[in-house]
N, C-alpha and C. Protein backbone atom coordinates (compact mmCIF):
# COMPACT_ATOMS: atom_id res chain seq x y z
N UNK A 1 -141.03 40.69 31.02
CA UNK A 1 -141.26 39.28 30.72
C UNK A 1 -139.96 38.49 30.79
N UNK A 2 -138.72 39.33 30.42
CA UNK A 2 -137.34 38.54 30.32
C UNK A 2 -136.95 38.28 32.02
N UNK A 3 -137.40 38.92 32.65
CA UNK A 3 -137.13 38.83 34.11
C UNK A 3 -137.96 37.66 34.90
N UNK A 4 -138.73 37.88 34.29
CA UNK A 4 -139.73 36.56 34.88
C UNK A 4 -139.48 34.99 34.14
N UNK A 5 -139.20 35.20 33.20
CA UNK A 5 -138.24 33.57 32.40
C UNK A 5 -137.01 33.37 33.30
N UNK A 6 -136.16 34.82 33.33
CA UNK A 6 -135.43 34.42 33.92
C UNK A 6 -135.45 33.39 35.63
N UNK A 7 -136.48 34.29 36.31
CA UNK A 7 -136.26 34.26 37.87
C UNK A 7 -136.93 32.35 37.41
N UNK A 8 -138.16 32.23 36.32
CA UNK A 8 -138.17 31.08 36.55
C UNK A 8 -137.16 29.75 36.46
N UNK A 9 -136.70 29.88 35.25
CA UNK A 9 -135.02 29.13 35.01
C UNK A 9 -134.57 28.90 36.03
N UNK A 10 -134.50 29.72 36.89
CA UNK A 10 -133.58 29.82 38.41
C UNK A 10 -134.02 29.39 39.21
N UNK A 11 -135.17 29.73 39.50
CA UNK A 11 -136.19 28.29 40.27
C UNK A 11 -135.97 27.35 40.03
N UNK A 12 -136.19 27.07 38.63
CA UNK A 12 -136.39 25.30 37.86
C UNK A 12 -134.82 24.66 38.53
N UNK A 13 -133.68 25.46 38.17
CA UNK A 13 -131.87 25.21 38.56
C UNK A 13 -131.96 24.77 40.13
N UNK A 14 -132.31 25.64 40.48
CA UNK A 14 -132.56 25.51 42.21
C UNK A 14 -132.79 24.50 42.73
N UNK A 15 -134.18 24.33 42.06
CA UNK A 15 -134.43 22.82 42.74
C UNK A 15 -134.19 21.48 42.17
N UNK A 16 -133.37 21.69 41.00
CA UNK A 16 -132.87 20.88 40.80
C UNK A 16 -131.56 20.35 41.83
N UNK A 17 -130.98 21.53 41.86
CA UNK A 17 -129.88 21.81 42.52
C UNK A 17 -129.86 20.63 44.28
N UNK A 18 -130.66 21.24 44.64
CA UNK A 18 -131.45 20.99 46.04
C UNK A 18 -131.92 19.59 45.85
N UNK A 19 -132.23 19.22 45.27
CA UNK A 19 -133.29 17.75 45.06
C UNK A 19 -132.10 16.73 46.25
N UNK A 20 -132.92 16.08 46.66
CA UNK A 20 -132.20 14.90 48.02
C UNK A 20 -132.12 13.93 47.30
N UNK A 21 -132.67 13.71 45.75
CA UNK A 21 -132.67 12.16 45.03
C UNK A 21 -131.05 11.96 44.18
N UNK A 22 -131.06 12.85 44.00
CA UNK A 22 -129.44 13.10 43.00
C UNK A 22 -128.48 13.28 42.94
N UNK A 23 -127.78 13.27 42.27
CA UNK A 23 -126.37 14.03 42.67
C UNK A 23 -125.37 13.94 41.30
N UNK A 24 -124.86 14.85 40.88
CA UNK A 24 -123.93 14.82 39.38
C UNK A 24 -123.10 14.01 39.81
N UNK A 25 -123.12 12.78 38.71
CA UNK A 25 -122.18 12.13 38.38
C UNK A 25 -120.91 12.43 38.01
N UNK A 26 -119.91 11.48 38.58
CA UNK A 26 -118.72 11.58 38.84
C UNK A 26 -117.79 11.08 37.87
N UNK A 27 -116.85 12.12 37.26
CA UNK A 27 -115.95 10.99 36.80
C UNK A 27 -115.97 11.46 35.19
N UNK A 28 -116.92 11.25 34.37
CA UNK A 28 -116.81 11.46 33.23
C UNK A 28 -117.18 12.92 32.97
N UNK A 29 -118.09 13.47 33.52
CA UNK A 29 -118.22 14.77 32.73
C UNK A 29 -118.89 14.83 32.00
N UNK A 30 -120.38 14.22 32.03
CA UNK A 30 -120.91 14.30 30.75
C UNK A 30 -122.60 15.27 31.28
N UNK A 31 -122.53 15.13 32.51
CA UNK A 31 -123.48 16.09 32.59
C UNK A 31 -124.78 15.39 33.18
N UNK A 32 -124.65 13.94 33.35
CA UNK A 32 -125.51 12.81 33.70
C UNK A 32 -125.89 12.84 35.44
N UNK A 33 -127.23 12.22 35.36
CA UNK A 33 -127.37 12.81 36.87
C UNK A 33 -127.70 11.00 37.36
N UNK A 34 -127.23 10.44 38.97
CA UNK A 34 -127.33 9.45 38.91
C UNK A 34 -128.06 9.44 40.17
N UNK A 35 -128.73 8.83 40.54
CA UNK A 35 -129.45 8.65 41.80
C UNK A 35 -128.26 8.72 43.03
N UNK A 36 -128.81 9.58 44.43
CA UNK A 36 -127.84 9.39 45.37
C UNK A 36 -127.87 8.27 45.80
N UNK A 37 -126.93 7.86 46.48
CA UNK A 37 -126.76 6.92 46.83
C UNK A 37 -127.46 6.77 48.63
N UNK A 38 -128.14 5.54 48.90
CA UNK A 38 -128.74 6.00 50.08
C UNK A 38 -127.63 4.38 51.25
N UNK A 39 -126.43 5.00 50.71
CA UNK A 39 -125.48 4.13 51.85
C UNK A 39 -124.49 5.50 52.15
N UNK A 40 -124.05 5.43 53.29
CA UNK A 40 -122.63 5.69 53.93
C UNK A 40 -121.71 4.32 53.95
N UNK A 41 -120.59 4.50 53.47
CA UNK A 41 -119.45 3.65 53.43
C UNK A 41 -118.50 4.29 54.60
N UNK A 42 -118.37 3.64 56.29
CA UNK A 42 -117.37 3.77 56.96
C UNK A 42 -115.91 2.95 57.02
N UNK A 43 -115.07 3.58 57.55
CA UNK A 43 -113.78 3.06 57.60
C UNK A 43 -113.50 3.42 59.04
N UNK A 44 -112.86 1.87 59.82
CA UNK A 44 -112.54 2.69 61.07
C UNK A 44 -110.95 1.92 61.60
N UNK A 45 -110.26 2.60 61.50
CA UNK A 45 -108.65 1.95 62.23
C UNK A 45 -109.28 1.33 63.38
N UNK A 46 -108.50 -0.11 63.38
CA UNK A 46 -108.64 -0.96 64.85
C UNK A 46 -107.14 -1.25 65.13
N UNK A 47 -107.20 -1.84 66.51
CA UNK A 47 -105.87 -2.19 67.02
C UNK A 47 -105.20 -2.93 65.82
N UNK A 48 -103.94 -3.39 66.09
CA UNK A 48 -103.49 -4.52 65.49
C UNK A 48 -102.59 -4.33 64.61
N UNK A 49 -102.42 -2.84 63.66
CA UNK A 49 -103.12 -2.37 63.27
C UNK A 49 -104.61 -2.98 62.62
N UNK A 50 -105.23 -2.14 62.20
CA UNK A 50 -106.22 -3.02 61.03
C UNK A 50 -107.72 -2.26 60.84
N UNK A 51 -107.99 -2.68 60.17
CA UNK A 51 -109.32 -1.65 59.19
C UNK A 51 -111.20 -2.64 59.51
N UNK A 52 -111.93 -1.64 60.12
CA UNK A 52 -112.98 -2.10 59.84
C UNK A 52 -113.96 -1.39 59.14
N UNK A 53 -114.57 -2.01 58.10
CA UNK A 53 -115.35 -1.46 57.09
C UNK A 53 -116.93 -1.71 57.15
N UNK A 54 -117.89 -0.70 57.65
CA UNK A 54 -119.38 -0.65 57.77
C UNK A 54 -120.19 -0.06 56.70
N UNK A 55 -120.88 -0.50 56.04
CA UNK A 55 -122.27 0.24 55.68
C UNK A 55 -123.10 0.30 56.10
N UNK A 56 -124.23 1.78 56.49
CA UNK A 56 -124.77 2.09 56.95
C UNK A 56 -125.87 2.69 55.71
N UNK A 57 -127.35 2.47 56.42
CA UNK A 57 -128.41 2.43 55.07
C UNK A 57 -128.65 3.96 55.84
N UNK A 58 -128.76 5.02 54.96
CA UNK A 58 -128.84 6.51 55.16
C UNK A 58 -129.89 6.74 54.56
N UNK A 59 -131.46 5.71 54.11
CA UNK A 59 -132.47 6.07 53.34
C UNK A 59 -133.51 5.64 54.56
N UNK A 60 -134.70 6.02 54.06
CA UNK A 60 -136.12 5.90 54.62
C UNK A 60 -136.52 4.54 54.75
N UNK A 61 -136.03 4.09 53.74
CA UNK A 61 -136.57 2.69 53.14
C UNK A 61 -135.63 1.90 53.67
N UNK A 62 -135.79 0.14 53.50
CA UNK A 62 -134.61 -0.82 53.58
C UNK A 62 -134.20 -1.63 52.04
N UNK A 63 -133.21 -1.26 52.22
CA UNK A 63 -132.11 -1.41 50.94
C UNK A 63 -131.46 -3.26 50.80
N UNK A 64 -131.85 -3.15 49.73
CA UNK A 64 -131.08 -4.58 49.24
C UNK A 64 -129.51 -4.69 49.04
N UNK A 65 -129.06 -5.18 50.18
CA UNK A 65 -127.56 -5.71 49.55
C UNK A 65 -126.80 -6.43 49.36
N UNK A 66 -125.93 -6.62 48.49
CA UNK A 66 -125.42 -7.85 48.18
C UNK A 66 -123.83 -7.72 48.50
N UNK A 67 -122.74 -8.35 49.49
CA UNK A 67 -121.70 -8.44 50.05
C UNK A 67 -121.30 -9.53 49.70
N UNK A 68 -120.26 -9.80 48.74
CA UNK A 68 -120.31 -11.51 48.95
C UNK A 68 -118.79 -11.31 48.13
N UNK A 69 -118.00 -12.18 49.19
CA UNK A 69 -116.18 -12.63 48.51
C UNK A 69 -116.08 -12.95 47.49
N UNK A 70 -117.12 -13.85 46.77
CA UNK A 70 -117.11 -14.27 45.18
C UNK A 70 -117.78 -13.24 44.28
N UNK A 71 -118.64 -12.69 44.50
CA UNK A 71 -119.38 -11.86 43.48
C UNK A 71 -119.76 -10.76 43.58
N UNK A 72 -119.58 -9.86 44.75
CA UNK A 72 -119.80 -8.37 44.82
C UNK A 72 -118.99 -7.61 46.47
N UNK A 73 -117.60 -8.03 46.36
CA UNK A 73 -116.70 -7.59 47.74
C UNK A 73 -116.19 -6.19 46.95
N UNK A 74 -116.36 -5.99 48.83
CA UNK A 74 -115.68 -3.95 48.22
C UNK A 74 -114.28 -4.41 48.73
N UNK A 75 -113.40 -3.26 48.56
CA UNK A 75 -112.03 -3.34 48.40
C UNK A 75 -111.46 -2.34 49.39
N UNK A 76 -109.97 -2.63 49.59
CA UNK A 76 -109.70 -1.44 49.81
C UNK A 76 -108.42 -0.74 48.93
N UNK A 77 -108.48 0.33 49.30
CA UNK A 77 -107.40 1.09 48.50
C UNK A 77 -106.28 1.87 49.30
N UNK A 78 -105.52 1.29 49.59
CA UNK A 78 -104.05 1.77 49.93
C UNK A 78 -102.70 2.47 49.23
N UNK A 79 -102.55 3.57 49.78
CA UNK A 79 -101.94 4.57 49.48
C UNK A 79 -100.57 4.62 50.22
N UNK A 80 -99.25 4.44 49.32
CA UNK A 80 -98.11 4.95 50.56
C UNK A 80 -97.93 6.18 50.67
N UNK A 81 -97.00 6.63 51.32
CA UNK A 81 -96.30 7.99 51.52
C UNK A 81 -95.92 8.13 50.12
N UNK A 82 -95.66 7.66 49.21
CA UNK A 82 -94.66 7.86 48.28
C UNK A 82 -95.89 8.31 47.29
N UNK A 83 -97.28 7.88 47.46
CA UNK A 83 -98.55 8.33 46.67
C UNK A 83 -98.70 6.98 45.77
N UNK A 84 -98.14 5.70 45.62
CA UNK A 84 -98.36 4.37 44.88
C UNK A 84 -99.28 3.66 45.58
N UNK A 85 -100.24 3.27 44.92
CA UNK A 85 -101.07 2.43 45.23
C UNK A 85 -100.31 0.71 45.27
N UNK A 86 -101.08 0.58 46.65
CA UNK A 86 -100.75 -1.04 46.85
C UNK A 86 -101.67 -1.76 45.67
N UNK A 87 -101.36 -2.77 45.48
CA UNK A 87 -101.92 -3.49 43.88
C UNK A 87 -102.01 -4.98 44.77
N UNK A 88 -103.51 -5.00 45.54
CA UNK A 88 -103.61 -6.39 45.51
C UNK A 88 -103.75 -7.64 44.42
N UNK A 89 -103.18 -9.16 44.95
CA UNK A 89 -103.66 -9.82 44.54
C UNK A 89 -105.34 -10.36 44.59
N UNK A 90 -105.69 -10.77 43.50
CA UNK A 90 -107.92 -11.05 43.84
C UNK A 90 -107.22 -12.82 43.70
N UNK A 91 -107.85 -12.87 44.63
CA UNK A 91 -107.68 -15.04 44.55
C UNK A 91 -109.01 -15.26 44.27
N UNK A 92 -109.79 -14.78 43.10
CA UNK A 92 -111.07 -15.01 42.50
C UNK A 92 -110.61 -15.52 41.38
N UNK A 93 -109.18 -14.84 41.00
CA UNK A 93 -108.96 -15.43 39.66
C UNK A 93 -108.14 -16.61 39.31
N UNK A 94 -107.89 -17.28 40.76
CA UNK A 94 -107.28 -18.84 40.83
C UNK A 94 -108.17 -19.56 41.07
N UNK A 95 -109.07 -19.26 42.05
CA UNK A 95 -109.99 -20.49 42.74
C UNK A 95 -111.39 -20.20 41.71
N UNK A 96 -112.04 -21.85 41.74
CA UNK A 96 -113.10 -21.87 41.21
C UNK A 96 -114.69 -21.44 42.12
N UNK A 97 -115.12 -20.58 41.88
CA UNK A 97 -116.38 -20.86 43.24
C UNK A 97 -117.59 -20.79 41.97
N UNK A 98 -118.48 -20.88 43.27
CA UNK A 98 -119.79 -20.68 43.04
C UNK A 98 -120.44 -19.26 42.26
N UNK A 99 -120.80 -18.82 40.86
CA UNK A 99 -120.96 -17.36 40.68
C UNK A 99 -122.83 -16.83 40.52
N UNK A 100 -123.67 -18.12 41.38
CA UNK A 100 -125.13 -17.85 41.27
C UNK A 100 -125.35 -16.70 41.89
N UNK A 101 -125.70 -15.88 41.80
CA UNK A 101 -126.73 -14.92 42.47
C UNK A 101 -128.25 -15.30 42.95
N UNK A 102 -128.25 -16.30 44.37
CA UNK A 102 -128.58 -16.93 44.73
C UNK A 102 -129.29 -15.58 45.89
N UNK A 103 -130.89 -15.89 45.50
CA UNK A 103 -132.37 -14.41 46.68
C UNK A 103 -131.49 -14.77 47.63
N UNK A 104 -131.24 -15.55 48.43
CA UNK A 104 -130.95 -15.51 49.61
C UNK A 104 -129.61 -15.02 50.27
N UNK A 105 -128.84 -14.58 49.36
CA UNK A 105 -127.49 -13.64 49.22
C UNK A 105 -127.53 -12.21 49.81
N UNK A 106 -128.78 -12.08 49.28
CA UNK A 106 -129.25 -10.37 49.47
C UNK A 106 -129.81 -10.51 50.73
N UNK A 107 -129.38 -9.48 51.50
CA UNK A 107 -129.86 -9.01 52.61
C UNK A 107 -130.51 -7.72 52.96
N UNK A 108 -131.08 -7.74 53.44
CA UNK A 108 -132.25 -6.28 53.80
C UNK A 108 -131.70 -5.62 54.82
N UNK A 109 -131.12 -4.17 54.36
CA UNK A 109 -130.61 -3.12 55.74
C UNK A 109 -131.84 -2.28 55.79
N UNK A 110 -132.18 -2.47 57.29
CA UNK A 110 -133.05 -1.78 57.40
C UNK A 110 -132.79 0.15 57.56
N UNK A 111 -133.80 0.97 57.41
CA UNK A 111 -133.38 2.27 57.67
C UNK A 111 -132.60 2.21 58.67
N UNK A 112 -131.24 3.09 58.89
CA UNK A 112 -130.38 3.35 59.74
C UNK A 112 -129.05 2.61 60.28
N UNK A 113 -129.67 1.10 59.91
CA UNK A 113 -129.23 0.10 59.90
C UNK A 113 -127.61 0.02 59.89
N UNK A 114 -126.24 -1.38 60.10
CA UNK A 114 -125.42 -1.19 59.50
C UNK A 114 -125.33 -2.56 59.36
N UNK A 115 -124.24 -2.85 58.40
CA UNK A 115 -123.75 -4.15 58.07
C UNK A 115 -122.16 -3.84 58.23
N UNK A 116 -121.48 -4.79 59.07
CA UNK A 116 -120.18 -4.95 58.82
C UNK A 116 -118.97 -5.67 57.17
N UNK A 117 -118.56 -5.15 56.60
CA UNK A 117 -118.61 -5.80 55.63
C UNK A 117 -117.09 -6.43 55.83
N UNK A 118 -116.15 -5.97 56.46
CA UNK A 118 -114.79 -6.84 56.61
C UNK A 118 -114.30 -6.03 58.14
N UNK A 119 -113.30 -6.88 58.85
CA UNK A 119 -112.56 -6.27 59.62
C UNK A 119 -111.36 -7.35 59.97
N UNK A 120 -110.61 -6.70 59.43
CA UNK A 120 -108.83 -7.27 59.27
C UNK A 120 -108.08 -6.62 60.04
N UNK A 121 -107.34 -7.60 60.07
CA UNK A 121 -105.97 -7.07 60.68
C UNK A 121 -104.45 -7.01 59.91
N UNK A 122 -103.32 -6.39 59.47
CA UNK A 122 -102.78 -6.27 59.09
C UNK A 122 -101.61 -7.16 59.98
N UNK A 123 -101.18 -8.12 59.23
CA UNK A 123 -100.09 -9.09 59.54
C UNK A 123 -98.65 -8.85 59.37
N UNK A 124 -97.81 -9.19 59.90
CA UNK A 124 -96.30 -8.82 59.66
C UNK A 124 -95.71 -10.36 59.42
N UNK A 125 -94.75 -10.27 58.51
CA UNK A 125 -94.23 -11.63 57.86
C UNK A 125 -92.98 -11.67 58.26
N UNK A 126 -92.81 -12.92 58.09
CA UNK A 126 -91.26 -12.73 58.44
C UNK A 126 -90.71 -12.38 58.00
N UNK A 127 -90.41 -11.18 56.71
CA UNK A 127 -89.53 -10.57 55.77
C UNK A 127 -89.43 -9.80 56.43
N UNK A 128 -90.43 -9.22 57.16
CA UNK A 128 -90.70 -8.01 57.72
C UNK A 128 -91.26 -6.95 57.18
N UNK A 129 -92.33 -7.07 56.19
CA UNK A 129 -93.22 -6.49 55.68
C UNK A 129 -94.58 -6.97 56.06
N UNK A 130 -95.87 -6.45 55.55
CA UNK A 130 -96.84 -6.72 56.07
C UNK A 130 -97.58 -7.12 54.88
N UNK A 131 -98.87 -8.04 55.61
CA UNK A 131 -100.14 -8.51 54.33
C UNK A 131 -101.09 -8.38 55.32
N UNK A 132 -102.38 -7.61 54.41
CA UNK A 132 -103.49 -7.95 54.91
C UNK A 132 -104.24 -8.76 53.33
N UNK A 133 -105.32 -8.90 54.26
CA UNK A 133 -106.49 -9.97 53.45
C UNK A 133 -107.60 -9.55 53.75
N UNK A 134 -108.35 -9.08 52.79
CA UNK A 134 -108.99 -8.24 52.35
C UNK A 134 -110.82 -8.66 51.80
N UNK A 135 -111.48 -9.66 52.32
CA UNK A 135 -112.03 -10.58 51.50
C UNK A 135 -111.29 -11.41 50.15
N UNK A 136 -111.65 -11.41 48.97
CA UNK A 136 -110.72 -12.15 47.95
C UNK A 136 -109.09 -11.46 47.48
N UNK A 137 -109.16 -10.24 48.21
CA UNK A 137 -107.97 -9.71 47.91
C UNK A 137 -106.79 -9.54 48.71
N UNK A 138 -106.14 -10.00 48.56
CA UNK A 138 -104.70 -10.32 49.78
C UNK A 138 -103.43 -9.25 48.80
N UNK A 139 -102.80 -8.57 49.70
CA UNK A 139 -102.32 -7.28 50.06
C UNK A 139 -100.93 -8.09 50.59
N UNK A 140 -99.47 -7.72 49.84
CA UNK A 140 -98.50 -8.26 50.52
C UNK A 140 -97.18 -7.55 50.15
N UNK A 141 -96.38 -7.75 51.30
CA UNK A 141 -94.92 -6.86 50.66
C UNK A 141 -95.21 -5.36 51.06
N UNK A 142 -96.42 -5.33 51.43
CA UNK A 142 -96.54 -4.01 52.58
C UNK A 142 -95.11 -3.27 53.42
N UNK A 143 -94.29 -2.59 52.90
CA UNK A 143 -93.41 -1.71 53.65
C UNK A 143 -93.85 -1.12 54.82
N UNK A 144 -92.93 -1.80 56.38
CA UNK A 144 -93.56 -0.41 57.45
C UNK A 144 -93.26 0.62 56.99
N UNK A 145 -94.41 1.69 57.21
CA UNK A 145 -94.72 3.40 57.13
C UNK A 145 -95.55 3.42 57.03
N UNK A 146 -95.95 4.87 56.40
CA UNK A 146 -97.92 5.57 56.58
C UNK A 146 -98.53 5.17 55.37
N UNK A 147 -99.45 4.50 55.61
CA UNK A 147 -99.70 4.76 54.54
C UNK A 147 -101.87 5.66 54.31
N UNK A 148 -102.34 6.04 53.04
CA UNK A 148 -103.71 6.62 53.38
C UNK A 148 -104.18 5.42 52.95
N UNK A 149 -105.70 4.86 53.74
CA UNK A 149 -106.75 3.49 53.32
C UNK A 149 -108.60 4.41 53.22
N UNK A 150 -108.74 4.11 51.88
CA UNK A 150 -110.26 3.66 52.24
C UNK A 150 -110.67 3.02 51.43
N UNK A 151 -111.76 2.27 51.63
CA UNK A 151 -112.98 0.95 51.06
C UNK A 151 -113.48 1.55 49.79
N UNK A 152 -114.03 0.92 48.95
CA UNK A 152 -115.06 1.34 47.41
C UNK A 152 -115.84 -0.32 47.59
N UNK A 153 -116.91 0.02 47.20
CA UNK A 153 -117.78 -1.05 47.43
C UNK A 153 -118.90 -0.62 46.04
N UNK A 154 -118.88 -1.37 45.18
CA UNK A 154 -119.90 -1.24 44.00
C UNK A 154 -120.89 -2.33 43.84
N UNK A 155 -121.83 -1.74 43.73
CA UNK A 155 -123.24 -2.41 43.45
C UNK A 155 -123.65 -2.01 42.41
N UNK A 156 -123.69 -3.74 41.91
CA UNK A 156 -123.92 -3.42 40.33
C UNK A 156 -124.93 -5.16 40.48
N UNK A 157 -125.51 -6.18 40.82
CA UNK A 157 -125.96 -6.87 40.71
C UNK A 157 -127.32 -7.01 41.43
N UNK A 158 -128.59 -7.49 40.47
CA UNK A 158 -129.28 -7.07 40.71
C UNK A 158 -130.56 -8.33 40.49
N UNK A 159 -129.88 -9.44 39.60
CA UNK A 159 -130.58 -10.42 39.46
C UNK A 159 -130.51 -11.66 40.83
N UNK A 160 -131.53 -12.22 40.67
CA UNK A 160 -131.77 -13.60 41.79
C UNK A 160 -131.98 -15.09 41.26
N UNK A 161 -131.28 -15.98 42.12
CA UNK A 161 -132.21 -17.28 41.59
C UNK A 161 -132.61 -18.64 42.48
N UNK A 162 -133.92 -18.52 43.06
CA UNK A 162 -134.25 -18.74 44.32
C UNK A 162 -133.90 -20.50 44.11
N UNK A 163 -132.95 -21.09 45.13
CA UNK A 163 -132.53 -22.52 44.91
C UNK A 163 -133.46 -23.10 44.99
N UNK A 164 -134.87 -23.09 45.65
CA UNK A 164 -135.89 -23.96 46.71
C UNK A 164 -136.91 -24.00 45.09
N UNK A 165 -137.20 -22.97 44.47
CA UNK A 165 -138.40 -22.90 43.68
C UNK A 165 -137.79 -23.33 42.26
N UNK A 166 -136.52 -22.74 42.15
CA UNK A 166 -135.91 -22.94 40.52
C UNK A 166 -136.44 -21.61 39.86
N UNK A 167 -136.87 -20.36 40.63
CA UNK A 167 -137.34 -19.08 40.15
C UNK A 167 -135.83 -18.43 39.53
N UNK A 168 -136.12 -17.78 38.48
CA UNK A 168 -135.34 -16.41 38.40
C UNK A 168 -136.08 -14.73 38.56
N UNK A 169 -135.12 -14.29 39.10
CA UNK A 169 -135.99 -12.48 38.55
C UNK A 169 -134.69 -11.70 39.11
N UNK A 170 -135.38 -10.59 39.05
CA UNK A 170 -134.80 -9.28 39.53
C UNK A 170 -135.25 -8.38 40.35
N UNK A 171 -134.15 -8.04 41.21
CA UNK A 171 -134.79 -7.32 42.90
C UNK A 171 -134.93 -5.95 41.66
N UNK A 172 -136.15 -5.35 42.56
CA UNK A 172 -136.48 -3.86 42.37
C UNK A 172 -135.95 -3.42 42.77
N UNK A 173 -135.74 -2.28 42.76
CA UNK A 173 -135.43 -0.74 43.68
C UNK A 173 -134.35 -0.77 44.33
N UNK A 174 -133.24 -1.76 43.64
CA UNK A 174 -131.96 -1.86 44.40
C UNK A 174 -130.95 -0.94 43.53
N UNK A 175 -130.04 -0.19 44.37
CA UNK A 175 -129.52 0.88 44.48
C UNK A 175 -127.93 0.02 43.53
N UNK A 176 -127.84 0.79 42.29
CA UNK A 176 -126.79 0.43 41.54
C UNK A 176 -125.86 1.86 41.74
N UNK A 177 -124.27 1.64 41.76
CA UNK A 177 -123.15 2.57 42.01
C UNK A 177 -122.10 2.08 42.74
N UNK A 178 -121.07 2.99 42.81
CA UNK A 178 -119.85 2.89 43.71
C UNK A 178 -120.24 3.80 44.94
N UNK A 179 -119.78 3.41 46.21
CA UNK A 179 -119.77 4.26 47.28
C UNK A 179 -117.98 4.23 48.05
N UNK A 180 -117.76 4.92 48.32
CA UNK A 180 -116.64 5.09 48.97
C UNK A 180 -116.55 5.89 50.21
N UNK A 181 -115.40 5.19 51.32
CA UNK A 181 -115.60 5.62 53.24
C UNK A 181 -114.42 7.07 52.42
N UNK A 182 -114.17 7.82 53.88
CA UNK A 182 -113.27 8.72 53.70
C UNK A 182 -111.89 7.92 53.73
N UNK A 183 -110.83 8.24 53.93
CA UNK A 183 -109.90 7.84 53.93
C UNK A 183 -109.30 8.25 55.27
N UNK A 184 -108.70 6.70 56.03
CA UNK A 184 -107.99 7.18 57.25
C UNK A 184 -106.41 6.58 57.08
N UNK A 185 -105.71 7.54 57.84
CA UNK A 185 -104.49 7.08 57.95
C UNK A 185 -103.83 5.58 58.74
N UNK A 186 -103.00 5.00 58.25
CA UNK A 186 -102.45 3.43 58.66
C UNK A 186 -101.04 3.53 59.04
N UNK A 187 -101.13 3.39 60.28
CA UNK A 187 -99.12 3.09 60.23
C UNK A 187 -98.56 2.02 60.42
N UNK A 188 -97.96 1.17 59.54
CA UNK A 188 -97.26 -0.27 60.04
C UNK A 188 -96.13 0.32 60.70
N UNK A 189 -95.51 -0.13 62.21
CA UNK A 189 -94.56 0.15 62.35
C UNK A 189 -93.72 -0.78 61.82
C-alpha cells in the first residue's frame, strides 16, 4: 500500500511538474506558482550600434497588451565590463502626461504575433561618451566598451476607461508579470 501512495505522490509531482500553465516563481522563494507567461521578450543588436526590442505572443489565444512611454514601458538593462549597471534617467518624473488607462491603449497580439516595442540607436556626444533613449528613459555618460543589454517589460495594468462611452472596467484574462529577452552583447566603440 506504501508503494502505491508513493508511485501516486509522484504522479500527482509529475504533472505538476510538466503542466504548460506554470512555472515557480522567481525571486522570493516562497514556493508560489505563477502563471507562465505566454510572451517571448526579444532583443536584437542593430547597426548604429543599437537595440531592437520585440514581443512575441507564444499562446493559443490573443493577448492583451499594454506598451505605453507614460504608463507601462519596458526598459532596458545595461551592464558594463566592470559588472555596474547603467542607472537611467525616467523623464516621467519631470514631465506631466496623461496617466488614463484609456480601452483603446490595449492592443490585441494575435497568436504568434509580434509587436515592436522600441528600436534605438545609441548616440555619441560630444564628450565622447554615448546616450541612448530608451522610451521615457534616457541613458547617458555611456563609456566606449562592452557592455551586456537586455529589456524587462512588466505587466501589471489591467483596468480601462473607454473615452467615447465614459465606461470603466477591467480587461479579463490579461497576463500580469515581468518578462525578460536574453541578454546580448553591445560595443560602443
Amino acid at each position: 500500500m506504501t508503494w502505491l501512495l508513493r508511485a501516486a505522490c509522484g504522479l500527482l509531482m509529475a504533472g505538476a511538474l510538466l503542466s504548460p500553465q506554470v512555472s515557480p516563481a522567481l525571486g522570493k522563494g516562497k514556493g508560489r506558482m505563477e502563471p507562465k507567461p505566454p510572451f517571448e521578450l526579444r532583443l536584437e543588436l542593430t547597426s548604429g550600434p543599437g537595440l531592437r526590442a520585440t514581443l512575441v505572443n507564444l499562446s493559443s489565444t490573443p493577448q492583451a497588451v499594454l506598451h505605453h512611454d507614460a504608463l507601462q514601458p519596458s526598459r532596458v538593462i545595461l551592464i558594463d565590463a566592470a559588472g555596474g549597471e547603467a542607472r537611467p534617467f525616467d523623464e516621467r518624473t519631470r514631465e506631466k502626461s496623461d496617466a488614463t488607462l484609456y480601452r483603446s491603449l490595449y492592443v490585441a497580439l494575435a497568436p504568434r504575433a509580434r509587436q515592436e516595442l522600441y528600436a534605438e540607436s545609441f548616440r555619441r556626444t560630444e564628450e565622447g561618451t554615448y546616450e541612448l533613449w530608451w522610451g521615457p528613459y534616457h541613458y547617458e555618460g555611456l563609456k566606449p566598451g562592452e557592455y551586456r543589454a537586455r529589456v524587462e517589460w512588466k505587466s501589471q495594468a489591467d483596468r480601462w476607461y473607454d473615452e467615447a462611452t465614459g465606461k470603466q472596467g477591467q480587461m479579463t484574462g490579461i497576463w500580469k508579470g515581468t518578462v525578460a529577452s536574453p541578454e546580448v552583447k553591445v560595443r560602443l566603440p
